[in-house]
Protein backbone atom coordinates (compact mmCIF):
# COMPACT_ATOMS: atom_id res chain seq x y z
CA UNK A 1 96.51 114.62 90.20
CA UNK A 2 98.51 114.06 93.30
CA UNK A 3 101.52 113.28 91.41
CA UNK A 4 100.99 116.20 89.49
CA UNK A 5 101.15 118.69 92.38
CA UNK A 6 104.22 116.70 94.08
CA UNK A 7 106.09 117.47 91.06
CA UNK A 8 105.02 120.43 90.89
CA UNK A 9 106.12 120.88 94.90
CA UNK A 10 109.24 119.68 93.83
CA UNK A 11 109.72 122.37 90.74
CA UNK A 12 109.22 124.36 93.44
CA UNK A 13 111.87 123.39 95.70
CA UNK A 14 114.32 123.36 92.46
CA UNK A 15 113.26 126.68 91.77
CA UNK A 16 113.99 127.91 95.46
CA UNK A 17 117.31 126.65 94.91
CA UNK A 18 118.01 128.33 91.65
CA UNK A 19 117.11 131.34 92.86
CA UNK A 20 119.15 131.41 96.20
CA UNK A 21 121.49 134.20 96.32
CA UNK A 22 124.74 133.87 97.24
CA UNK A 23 125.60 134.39 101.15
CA UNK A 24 127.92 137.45 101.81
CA UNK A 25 131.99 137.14 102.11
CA UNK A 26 131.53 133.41 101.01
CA UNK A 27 134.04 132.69 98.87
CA UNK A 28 132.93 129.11 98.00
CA UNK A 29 129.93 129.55 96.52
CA UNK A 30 127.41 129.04 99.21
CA UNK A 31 123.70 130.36 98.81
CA UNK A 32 121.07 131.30 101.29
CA UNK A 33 117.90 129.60 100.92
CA UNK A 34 114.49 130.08 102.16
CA UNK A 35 114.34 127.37 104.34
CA UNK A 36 110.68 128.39 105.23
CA UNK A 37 109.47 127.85 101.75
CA UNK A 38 111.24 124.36 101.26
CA UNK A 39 109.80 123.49 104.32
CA UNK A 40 106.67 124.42 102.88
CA UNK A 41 106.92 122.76 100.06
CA UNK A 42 107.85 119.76 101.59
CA UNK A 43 105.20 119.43 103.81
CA UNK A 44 102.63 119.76 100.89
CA UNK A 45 104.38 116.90 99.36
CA UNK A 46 103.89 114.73 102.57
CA UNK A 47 100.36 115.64 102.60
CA UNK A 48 99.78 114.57 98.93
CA UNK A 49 101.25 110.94 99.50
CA UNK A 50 98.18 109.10 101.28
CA UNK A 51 96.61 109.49 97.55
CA UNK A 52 98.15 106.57 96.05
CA UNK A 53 97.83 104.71 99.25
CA UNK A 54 93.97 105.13 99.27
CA UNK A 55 94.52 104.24 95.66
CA UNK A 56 95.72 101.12 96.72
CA UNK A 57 92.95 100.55 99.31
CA UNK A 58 90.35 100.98 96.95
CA UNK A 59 91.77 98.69 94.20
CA UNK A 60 92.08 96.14 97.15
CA UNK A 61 88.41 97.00 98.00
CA UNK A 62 87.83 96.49 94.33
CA UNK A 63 89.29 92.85 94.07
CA UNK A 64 87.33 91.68 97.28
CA UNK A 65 84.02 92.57 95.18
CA UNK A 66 85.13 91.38 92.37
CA UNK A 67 86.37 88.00 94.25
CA UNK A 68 82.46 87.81 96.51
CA UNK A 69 81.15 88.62 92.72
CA UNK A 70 82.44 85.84 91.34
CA UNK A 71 82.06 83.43 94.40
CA UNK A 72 78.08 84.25 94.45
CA UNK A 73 78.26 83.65 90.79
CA UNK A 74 79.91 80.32 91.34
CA UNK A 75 77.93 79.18 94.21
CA UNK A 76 74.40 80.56 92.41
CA UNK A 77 76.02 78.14 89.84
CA UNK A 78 76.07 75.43 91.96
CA UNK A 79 72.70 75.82 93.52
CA UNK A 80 71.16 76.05 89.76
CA UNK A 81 72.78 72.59 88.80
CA UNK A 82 71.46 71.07 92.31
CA UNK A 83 68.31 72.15 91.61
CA UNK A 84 68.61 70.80 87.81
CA UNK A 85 69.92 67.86 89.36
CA UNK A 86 67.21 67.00 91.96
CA UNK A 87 64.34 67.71 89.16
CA UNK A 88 65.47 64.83 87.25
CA UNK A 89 65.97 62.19 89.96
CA UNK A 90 63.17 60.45 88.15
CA UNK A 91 65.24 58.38 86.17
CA UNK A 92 68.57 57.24 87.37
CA UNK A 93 70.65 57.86 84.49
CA UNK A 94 69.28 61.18 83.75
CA UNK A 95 70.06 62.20 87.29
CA UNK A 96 73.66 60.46 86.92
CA UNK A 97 74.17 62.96 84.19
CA UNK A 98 73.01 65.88 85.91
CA UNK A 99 75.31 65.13 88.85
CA UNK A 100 78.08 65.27 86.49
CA UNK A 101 76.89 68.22 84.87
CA UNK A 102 76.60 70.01 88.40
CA UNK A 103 80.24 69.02 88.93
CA UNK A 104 81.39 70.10 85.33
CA UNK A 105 80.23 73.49 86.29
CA UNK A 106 81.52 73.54 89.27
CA UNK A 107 84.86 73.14 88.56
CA UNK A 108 84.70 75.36 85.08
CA UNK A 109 83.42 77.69 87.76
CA UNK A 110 85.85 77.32 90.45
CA UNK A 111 88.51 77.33 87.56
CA UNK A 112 87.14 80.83 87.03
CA UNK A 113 87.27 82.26 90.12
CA UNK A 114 91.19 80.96 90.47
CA UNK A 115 91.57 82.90 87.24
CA UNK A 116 89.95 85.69 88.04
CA UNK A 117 91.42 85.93 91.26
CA UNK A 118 95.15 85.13 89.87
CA UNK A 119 94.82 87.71 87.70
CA UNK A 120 93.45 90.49 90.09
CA UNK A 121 95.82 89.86 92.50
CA UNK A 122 98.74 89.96 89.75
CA UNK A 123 97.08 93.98 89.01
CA UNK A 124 97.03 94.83 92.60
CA UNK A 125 100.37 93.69 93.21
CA UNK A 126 101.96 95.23 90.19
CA UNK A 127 99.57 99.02 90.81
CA UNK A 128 101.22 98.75 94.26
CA UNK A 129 104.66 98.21 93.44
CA UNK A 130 104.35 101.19 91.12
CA UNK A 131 102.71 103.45 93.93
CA UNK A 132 105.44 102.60 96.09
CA UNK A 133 108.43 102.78 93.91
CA UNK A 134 107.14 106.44 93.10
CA UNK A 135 106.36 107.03 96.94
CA UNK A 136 109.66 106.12 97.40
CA UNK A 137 111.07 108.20 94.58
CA UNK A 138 109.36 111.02 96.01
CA UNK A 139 110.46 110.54 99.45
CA UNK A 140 114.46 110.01 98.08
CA UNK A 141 114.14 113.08 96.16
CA UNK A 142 112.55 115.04 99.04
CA UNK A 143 115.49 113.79 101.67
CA UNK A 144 118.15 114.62 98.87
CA UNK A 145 117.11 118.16 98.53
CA UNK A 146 116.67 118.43 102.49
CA UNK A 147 120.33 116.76 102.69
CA UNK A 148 121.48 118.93 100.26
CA UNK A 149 120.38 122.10 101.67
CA UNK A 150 121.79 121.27 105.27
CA UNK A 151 125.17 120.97 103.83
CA UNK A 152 124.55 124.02 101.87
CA UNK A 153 123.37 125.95 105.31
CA UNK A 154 126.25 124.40 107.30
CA UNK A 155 128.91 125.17 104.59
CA UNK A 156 127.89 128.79 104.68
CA UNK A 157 127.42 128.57 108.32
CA UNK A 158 131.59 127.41 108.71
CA UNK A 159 132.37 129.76 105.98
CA UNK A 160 130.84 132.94 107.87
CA UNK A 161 132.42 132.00 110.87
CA UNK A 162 135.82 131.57 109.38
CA UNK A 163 135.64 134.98 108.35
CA UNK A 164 133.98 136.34 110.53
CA UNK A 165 137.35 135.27 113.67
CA UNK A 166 139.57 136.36 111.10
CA UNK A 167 138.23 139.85 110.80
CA UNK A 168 138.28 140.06 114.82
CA UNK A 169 141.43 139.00 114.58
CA UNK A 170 142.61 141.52 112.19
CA UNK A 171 140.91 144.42 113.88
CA UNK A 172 142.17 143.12 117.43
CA UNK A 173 145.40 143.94 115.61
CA UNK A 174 144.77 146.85 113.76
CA UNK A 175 143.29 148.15 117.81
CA UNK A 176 146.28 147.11 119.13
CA UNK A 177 148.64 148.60 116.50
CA UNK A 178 147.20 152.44 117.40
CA UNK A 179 146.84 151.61 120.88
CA UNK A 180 150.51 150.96 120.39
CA UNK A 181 151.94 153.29 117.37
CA UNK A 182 155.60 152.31 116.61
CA UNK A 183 158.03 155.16 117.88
């Protein structure tokens, strides 16, 4: 959903852009932009970002109970081949057996858990690369259409200038030439 609106922040921004108009006595193209609205939109992209990152938090959240789950699992395991165990210390062999049984399940279930764990921790990793390559995609974009538009603002901003001494100049002439009329 987040990502969704970003993008759509970002459509936003484009269409800003497209429909700057173009600044007056530029000759070069330059546009005036509402900076206020890209500002805007900007801002409502920062505030959509912590999303993903409580995304992340919960899946971590997630793998811890998944991880206690399967330890209580394991070690309710164990306890349930103790017990098996000490019931059948009548008999020497049978409790031999039930020793090995115990430790049989213990590592099938400790084998488990590394599994289960491996595997978790492979998801998280990969769900947070993802969530930070597009953070990072968003935030590039974001800079590259604020970059962009500085250049844009100063180009006009030279531009005006420019023209604007060279008129004084021409009408500190054109002052001076009927202060002065040839004879």
């Amino acid at each position: 959903m987040a990502e969704i609106m970003i993008e759509d922040y970002l459509d936003r921004i484009v269409d800003i852009l497209a429909a700057a108009k173009p600044v007056p006595l530029s000759f070069n193209g330059n546009k005036a932009v509402d900076v206020d609205a890209i500002q805007d939109a900007v801002d409502n992209i920062r505030a959509n970002m912590p999303d993903d990152l409580r995304q992340a938090k919960k899946i971590v959240q997630e793998r811890k109970y998944i991880m206690d789950t399967t330890n209580e699992k394991a070690e309710q395991i164990i306890t349930e081949a103790e017990k098996k165990a000490a019931a059948l210390t009548d008999e020497h062999t049978i409790t031999e057996n039930a020793r090995k049984k115990a430790a049989e399940i213990e590592k099938q279930a400790n084998n488990q858990a590394a599994q289960i764990k491996a595997a978790v921790d492979d998801y998280i990793i990969k769900l947070l690369a993802k969530a930070e390559q597009q953070i990072n995609g968003i935030a590039a974009g974001t800079d590259q259409v604020l970059s962009d538009n500085e250049a844009q603002l100063r180009r006009a901003r030279q531009s005006t200038d420019n023209q604007m001494k060279e008129y004084l100049s021409q009408l500190a002439t054109m002052k001076n030439a009927l202060k002065n009329p040839a004879k």
